[in-house]
C-alpha atoms as a PDB file:
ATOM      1  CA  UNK A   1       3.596  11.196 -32.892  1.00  0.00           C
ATOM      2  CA  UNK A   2       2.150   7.936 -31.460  1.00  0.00           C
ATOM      3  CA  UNK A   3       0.476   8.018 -28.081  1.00  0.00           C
ATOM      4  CA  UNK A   4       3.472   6.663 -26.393  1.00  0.00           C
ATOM      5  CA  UNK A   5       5.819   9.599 -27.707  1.00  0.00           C
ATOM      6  CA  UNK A   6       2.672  11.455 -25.601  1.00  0.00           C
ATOM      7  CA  UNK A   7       3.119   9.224 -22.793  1.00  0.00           C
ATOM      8  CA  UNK A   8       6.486   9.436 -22.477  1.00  0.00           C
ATOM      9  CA  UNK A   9       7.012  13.075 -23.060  1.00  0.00           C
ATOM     10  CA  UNK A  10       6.342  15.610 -19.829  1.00  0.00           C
ATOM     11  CA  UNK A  11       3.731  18.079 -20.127  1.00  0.00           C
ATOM     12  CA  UNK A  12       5.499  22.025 -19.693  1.00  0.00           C
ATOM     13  CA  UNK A  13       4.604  23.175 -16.109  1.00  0.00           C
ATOM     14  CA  UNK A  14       4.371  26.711 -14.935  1.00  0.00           C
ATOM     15  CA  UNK A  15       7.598  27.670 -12.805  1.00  0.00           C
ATOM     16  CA  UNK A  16       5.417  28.636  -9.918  1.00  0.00           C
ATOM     17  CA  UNK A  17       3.713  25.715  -9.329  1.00  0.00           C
ATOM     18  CA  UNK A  18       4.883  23.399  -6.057  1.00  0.00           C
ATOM     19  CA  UNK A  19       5.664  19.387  -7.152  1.00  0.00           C
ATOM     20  CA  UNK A  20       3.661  16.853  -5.520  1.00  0.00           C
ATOM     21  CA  UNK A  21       5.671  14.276  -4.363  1.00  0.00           C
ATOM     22  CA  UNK A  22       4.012  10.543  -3.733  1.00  0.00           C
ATOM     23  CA  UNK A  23       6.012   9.182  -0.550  1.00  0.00           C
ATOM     24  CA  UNK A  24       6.058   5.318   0.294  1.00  0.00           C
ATOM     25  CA  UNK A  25       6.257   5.121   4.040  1.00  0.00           C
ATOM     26  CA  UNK A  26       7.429   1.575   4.244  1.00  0.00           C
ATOM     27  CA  UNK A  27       5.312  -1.122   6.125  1.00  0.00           C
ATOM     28  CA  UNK A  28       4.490   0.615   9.148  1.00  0.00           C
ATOM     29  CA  UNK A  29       7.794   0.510  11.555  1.00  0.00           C
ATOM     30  CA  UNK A  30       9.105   3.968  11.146  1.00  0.00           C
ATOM     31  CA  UNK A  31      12.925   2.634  10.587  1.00  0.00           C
ATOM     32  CA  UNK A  32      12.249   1.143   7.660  1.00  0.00           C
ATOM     33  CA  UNK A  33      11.456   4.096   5.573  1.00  0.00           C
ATOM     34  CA  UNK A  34      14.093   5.591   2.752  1.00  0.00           C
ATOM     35  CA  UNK A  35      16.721   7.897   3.553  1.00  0.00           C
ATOM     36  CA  UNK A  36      14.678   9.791   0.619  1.00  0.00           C
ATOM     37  CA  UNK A  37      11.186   9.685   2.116  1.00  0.00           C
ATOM     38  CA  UNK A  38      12.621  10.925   5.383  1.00  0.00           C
ATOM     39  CA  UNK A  39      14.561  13.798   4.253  1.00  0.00           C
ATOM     40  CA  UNK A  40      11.472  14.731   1.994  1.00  0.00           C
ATOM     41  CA  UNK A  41       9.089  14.540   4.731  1.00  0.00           C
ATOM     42  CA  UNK A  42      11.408  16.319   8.069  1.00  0.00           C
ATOM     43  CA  UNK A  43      11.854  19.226   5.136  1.00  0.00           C
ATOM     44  CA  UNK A  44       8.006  19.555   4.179  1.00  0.00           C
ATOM     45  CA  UNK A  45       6.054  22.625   4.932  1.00  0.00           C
ATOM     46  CA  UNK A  46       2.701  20.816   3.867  1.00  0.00           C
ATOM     47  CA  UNK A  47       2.373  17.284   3.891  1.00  0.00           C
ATOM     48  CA  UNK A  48      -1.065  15.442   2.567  1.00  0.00           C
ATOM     49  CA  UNK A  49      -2.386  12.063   3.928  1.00  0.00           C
ATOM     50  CA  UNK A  50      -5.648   9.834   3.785  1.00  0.00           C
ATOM     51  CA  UNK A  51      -7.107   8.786   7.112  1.00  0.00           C
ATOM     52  CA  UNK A  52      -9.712   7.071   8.275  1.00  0.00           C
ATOM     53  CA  UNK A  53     -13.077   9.190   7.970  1.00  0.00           C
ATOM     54  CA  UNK A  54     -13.256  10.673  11.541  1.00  0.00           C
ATOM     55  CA  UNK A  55     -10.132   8.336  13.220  1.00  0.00           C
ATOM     56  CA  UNK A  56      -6.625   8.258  12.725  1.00  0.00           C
ATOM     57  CA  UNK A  57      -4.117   7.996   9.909  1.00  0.00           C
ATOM     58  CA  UNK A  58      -1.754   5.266   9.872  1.00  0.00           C
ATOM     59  CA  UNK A  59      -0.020   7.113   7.168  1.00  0.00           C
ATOM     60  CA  UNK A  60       0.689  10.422   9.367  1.00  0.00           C
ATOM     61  CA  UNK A  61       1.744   7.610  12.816  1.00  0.00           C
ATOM     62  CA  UNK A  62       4.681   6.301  10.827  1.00  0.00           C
ATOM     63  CA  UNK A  63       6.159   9.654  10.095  1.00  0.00           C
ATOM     64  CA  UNK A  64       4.814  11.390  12.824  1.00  0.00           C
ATOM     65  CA  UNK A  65       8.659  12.162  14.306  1.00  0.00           C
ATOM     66  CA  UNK A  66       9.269  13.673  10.766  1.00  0.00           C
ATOM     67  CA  UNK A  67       6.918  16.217  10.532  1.00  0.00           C
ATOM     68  CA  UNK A  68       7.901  19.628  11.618  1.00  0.00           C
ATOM     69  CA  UNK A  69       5.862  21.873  13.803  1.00  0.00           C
ATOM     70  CA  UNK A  70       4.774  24.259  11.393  1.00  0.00           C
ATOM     71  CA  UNK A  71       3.787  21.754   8.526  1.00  0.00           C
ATOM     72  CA  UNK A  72       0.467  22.221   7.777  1.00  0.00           C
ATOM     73  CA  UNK A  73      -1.217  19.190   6.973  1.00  0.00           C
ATOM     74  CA  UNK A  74      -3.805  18.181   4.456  1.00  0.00           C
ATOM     75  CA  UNK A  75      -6.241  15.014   5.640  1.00  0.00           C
ATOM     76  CA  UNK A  76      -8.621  13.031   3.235  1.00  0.00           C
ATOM     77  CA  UNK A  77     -10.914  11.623   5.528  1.00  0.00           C
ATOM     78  CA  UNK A  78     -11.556   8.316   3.661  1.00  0.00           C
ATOM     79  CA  UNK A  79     -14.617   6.453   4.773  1.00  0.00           C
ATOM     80  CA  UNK A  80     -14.089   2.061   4.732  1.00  0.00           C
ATOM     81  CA  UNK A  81     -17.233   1.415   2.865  1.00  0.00           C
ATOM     82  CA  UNK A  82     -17.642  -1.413   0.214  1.00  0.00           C
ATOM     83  CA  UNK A  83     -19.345   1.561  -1.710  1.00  0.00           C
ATOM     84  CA  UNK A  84     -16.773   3.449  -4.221  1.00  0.00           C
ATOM     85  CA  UNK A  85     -18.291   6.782  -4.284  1.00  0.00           C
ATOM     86  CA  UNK A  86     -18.131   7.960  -0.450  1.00  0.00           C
ATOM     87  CA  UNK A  87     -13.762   7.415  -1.091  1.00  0.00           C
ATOM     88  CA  UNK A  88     -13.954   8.744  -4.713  1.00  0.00           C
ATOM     89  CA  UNK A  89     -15.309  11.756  -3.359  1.00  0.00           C
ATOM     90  CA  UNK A  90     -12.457  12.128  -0.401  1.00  0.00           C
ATOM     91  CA  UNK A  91      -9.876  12.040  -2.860  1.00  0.00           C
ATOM     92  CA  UNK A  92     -12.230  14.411  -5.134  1.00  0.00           C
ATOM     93  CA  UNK A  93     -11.802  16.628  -2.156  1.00  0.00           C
ATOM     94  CA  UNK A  94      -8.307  15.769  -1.178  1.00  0.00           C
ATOM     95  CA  UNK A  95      -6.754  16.293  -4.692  1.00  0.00           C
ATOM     96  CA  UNK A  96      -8.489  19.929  -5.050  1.00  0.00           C
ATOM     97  CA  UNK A  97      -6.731  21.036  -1.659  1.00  0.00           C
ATOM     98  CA  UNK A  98      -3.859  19.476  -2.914  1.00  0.00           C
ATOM     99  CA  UNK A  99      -3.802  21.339  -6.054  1.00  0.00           C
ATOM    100  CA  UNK A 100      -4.530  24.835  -4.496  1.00  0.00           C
ATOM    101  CA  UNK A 101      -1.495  24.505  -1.943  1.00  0.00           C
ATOM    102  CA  UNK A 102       0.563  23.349  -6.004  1.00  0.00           C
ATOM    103  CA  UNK A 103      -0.892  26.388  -7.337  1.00  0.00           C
ATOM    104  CA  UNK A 104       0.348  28.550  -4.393  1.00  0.00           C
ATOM    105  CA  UNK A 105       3.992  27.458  -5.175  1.00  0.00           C
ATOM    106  CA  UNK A 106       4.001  25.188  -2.506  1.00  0.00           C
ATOM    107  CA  UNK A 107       5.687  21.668  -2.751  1.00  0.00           C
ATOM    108  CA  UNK A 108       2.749  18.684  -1.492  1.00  0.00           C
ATOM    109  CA  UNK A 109       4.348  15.655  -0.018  1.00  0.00           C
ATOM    110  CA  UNK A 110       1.280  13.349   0.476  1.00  0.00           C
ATOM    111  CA  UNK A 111       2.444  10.134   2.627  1.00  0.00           C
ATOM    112  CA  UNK A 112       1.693   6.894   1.868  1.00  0.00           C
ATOM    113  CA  UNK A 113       1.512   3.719   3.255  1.00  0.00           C
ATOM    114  CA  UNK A 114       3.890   0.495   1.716  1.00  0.00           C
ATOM    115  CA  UNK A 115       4.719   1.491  -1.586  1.00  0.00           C
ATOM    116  CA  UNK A 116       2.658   4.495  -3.646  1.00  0.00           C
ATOM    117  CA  UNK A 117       1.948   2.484  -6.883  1.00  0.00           C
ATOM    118  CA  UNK A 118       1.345  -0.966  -5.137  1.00  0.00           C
ATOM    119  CA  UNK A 119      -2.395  -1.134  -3.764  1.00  0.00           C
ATOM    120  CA  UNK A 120      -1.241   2.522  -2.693  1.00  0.00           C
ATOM    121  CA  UNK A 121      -3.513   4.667  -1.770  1.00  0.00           C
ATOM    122  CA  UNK A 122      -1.533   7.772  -3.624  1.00  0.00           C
ATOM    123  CA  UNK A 123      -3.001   6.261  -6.731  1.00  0.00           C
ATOM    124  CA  UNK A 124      -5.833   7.953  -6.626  1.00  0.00           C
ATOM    125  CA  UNK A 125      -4.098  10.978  -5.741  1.00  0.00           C
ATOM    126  CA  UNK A 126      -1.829  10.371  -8.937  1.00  0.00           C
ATOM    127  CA  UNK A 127      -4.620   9.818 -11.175  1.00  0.00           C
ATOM    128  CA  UNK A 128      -6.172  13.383 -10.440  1.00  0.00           C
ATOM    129  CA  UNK A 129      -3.288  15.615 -10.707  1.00  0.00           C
ATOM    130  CA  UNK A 130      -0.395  13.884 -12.346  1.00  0.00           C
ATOM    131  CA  UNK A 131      -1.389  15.258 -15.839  1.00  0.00           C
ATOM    132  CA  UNK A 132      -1.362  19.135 -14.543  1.00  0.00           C
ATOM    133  CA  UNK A 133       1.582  19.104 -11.771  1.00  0.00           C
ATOM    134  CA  UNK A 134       5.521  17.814 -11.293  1.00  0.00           C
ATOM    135  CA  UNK A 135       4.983  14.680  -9.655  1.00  0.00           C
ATOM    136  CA  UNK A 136       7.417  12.577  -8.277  1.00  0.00           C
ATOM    137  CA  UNK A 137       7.093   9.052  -6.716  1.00  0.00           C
ATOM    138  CA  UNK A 138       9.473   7.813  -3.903  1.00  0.00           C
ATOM    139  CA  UNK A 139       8.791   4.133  -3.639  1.00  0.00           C
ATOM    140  CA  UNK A 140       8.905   2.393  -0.542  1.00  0.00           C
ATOM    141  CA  UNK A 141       9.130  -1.346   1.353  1.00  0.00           C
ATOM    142  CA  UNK A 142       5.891  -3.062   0.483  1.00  0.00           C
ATOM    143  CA  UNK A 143       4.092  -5.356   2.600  1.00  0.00           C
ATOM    144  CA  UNK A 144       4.823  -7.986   1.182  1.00  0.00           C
ATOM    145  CA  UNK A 145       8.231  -7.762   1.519  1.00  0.00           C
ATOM    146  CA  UNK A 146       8.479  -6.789   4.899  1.00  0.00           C
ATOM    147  CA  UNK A 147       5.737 -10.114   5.424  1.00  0.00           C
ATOM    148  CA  UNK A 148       8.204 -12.539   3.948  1.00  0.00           C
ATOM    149  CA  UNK A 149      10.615 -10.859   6.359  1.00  0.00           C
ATOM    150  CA  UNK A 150       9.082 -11.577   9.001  1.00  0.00           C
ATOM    151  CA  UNK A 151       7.965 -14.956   8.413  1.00  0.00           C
ATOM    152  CA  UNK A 152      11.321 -16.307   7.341  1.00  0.00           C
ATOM    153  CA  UNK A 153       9.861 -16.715   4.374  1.00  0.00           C
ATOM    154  CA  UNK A 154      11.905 -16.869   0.218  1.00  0.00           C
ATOM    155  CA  UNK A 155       8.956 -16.386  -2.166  1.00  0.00           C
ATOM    156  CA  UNK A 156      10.132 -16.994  -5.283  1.00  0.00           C
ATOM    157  CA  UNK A 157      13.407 -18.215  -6.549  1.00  0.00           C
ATOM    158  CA  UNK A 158      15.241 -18.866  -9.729  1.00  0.00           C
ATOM    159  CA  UNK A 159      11.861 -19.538 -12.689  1.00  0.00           C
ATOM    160  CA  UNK A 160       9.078 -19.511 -10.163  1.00  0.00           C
ATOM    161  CA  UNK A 161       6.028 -17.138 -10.285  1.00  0.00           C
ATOM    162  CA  UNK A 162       4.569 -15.393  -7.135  1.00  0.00           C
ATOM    163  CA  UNK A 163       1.179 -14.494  -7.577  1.00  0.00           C
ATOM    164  CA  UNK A 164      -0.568 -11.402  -5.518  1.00  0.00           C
ATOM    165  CA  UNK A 165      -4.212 -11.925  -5.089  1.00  0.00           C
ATOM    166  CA  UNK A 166      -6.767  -9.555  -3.314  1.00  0.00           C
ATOM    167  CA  UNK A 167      -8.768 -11.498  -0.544  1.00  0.00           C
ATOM    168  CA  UNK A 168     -12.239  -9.804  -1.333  1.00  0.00           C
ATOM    169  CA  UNK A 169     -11.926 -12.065  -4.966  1.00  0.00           C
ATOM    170  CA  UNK A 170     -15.084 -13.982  -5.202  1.00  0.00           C
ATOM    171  CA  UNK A 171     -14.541 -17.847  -3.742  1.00  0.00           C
ATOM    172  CA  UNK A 172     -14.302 -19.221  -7.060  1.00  0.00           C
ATOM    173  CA  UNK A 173     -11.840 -17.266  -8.593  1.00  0.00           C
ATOM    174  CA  UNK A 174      -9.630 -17.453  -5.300  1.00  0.00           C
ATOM    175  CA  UNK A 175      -9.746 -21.197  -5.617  1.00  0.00           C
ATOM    176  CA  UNK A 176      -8.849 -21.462  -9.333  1.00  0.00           C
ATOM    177  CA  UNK A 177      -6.059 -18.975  -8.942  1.00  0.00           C
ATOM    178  CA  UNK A 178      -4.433 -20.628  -5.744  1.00  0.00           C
ATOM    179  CA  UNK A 179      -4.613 -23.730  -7.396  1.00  0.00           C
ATOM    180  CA  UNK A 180      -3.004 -22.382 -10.681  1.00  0.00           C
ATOM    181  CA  UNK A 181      -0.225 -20.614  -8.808  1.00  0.00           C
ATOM    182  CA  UNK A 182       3.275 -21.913  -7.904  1.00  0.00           C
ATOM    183  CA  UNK A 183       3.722 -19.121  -4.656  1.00  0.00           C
ATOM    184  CA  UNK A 184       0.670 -16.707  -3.590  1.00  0.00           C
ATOM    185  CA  UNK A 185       0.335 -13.761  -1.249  1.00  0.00           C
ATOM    186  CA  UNK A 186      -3.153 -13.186  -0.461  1.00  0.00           C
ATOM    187  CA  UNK A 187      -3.471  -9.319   0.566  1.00  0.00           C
ATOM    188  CA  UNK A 188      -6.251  -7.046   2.386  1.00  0.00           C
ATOM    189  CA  UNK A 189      -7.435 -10.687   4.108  1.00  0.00           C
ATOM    190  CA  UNK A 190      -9.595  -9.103   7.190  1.00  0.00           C
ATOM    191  CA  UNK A 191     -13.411  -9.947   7.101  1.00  0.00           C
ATOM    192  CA  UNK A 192     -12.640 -12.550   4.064  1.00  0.00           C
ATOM    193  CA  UNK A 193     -10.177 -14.429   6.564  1.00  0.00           C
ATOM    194  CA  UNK A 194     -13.470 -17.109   6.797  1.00  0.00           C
ATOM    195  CA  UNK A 195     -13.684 -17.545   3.046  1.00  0.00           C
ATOM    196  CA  UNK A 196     -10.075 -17.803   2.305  1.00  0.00           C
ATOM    197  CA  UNK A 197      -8.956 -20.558   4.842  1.00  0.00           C
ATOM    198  CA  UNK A 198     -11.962 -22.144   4.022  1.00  0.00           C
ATOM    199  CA  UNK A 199     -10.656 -22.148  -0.218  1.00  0.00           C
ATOM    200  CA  UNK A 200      -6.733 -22.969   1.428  1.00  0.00           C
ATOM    201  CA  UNK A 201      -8.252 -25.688   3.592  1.00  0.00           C
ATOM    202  CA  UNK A 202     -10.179 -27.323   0.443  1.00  0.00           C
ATOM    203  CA  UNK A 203      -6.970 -27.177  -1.635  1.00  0.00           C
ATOM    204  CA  UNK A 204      -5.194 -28.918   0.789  1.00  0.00           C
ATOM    205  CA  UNK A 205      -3.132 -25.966   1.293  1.00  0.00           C
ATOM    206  CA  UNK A 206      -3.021 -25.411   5.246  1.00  0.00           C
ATOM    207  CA  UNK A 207       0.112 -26.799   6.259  1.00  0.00           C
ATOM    208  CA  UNK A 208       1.927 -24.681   3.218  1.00  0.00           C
ATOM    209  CA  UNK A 209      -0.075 -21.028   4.222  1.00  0.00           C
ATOM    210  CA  UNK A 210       1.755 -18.926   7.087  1.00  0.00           C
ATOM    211  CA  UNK A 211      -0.626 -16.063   8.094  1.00  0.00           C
ATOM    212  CA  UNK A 212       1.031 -12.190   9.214  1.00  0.00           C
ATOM    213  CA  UNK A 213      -1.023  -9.394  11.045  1.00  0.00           C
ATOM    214  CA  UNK A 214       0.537  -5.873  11.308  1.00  0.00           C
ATOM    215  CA  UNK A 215       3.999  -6.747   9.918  1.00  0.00           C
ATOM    216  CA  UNK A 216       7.213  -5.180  11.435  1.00  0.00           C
ATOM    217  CA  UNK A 217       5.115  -3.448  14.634  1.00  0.00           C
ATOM    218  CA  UNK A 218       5.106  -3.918  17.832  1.00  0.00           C
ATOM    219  CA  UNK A 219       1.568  -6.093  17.858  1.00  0.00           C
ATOM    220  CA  UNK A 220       2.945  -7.910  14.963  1.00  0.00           C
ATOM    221  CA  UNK A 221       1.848 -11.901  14.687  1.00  0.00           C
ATOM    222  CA  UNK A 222       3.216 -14.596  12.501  1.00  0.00           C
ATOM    223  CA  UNK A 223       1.847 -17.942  12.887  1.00  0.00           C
ATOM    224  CA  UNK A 224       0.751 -21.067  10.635  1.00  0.00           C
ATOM    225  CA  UNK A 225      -2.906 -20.206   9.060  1.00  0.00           C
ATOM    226  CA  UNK A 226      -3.855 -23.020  10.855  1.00  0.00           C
ATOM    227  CA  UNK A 227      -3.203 -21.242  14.405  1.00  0.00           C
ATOM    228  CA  UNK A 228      -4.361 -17.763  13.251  1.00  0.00           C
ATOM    229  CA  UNK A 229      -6.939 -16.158  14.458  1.00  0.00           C
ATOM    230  CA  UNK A 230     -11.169 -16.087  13.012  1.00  0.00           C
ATOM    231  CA  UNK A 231     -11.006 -12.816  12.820  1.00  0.00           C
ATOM    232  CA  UNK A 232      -7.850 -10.788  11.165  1.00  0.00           C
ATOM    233  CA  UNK A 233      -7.646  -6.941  10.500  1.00  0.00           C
ATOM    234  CA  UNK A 234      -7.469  -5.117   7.499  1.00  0.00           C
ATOM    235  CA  UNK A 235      -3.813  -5.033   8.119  1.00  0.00           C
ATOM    236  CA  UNK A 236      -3.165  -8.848   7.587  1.00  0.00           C
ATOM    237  CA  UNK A 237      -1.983 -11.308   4.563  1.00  0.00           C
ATOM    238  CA  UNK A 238      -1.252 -14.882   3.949  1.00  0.00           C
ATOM    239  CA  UNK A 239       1.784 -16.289   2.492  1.00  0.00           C
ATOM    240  CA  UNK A 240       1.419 -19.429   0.788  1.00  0.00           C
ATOM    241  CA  UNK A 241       4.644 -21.644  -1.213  1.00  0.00           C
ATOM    242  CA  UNK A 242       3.647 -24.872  -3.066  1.00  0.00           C
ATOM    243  CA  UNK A 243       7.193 -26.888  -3.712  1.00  0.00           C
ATOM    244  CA  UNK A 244      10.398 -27.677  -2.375  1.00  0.00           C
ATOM    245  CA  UNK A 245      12.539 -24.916  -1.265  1.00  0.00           C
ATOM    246  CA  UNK A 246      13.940 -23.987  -4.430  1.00  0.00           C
ATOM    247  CA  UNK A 247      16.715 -21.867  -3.100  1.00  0.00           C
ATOM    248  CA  UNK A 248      18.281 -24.870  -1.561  1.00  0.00           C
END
């Protein structure tokens, strides 16, 4: 047996044990979920989320209308911190409630923001229980997407590449890899908004870069990176094409 046979084969599960479901919640407008993630999530008697240590969860605000009465709700308070071990240690925590609710018989549906295996946060999640429980994973409208959307703006057409790249990159490797690429979407932007237009700027890049904040809600802004603000939120992304309109 090779380790792909291993892989690819599921692991027997006791009958009594719930099935954690991984539920992409779309972008952040609540429309724009799956039929599938909404019937999941109006029918859950315990629903799991991450939110900010001590604030809100943008997670549970997108399907807050969903969630019944008498859900009761698991919260992984995960503290921002450059540090890995304070949010290793929420989802430490998170995955062990998790598992005891599974245990109990009880089906988890733990929400997610954008899509679960795309910078989703139900990674982590994944990685703790997926080799003991029934997991499924409903995938959902990524930002991306729904930033292209909303900037009017085709990404890649016919051969072209898009390349993702995370803002917090070191200034040297941004450069090389903008200036490599054919399209880019530069993700999690926020206090590296400085750095980035700065590497966009020196690239010659500026007039091709449209910047998006809080895509598809109600405080949502799309304007040229050159009229965007010095300060973005975590919530934020640049869009950047290099040629001619290739669908044309």
């Amino acid at each position: 047996m090779t380790i792909d046979d291993v892989r690819l084969t599921p692991r027997p599960h006791p009958p009594s044990q719930g099935k954690l479901y991984g539920v992409g919640l779309g972008p952040g407008a609540a429309d724009l979920m799956t039929l599938r993630a909404a019937r999941l999530i109006e029918n859950a008697s315990v629903v799991a989320y991450p939110a900010l240590a001590g604030g809100d969860s943008f997670a549970r605000s997108i399907a807050a209308d969903l969630i019944a009465a008498t859900c009761r709700e698991i919260v992984m308070d995960v503290p921002m911190t450059v540090e890995r071990a304070p949010a290793q240690a929420a989802y430490d925590k998170g995955a062990a409630d998790i598992a005891a609710a599974l245990d109990a018989g009880e089906d988890v549906i733990c929400l997610c923001e954008g899509d679960p295996f795309f910078y989703g946060s139900f990674m982590y999640v994944f990685a703790r229980l997926s080799d003991k429980y029934r997991v499924e994973v409903v995938p959902g409208v990524t930002s991306i997407t729904a930033c292209a959307a909303s900037a009017g703006m085709p990404l890649a057409a016919r051969n072209e590449r898009l390349t993702v790249l995370p803002g917090p990159l070191p200034e040297d490797e941004l450069r090389a890899r903008i200036d490599g690429a054919e399209s880019v979407v530069i993700m999690k932007v926020g206090r590296h908004m400085a750095k980035i237009r700065s590497v966009i700027e020196v690239l010659g890049l500026t007039d091709r870069a449209v910047y998006v904040e809080r895509a598809t809600l109600p405080q949502e802004v799309v304007v040229p990176l050159a009229d965007a603000p010095e300060i973005a939120p975590y919530f934020s992304m640049i869009l950047l094409t290099k040629g001619a309109d290739p669908w044309l």
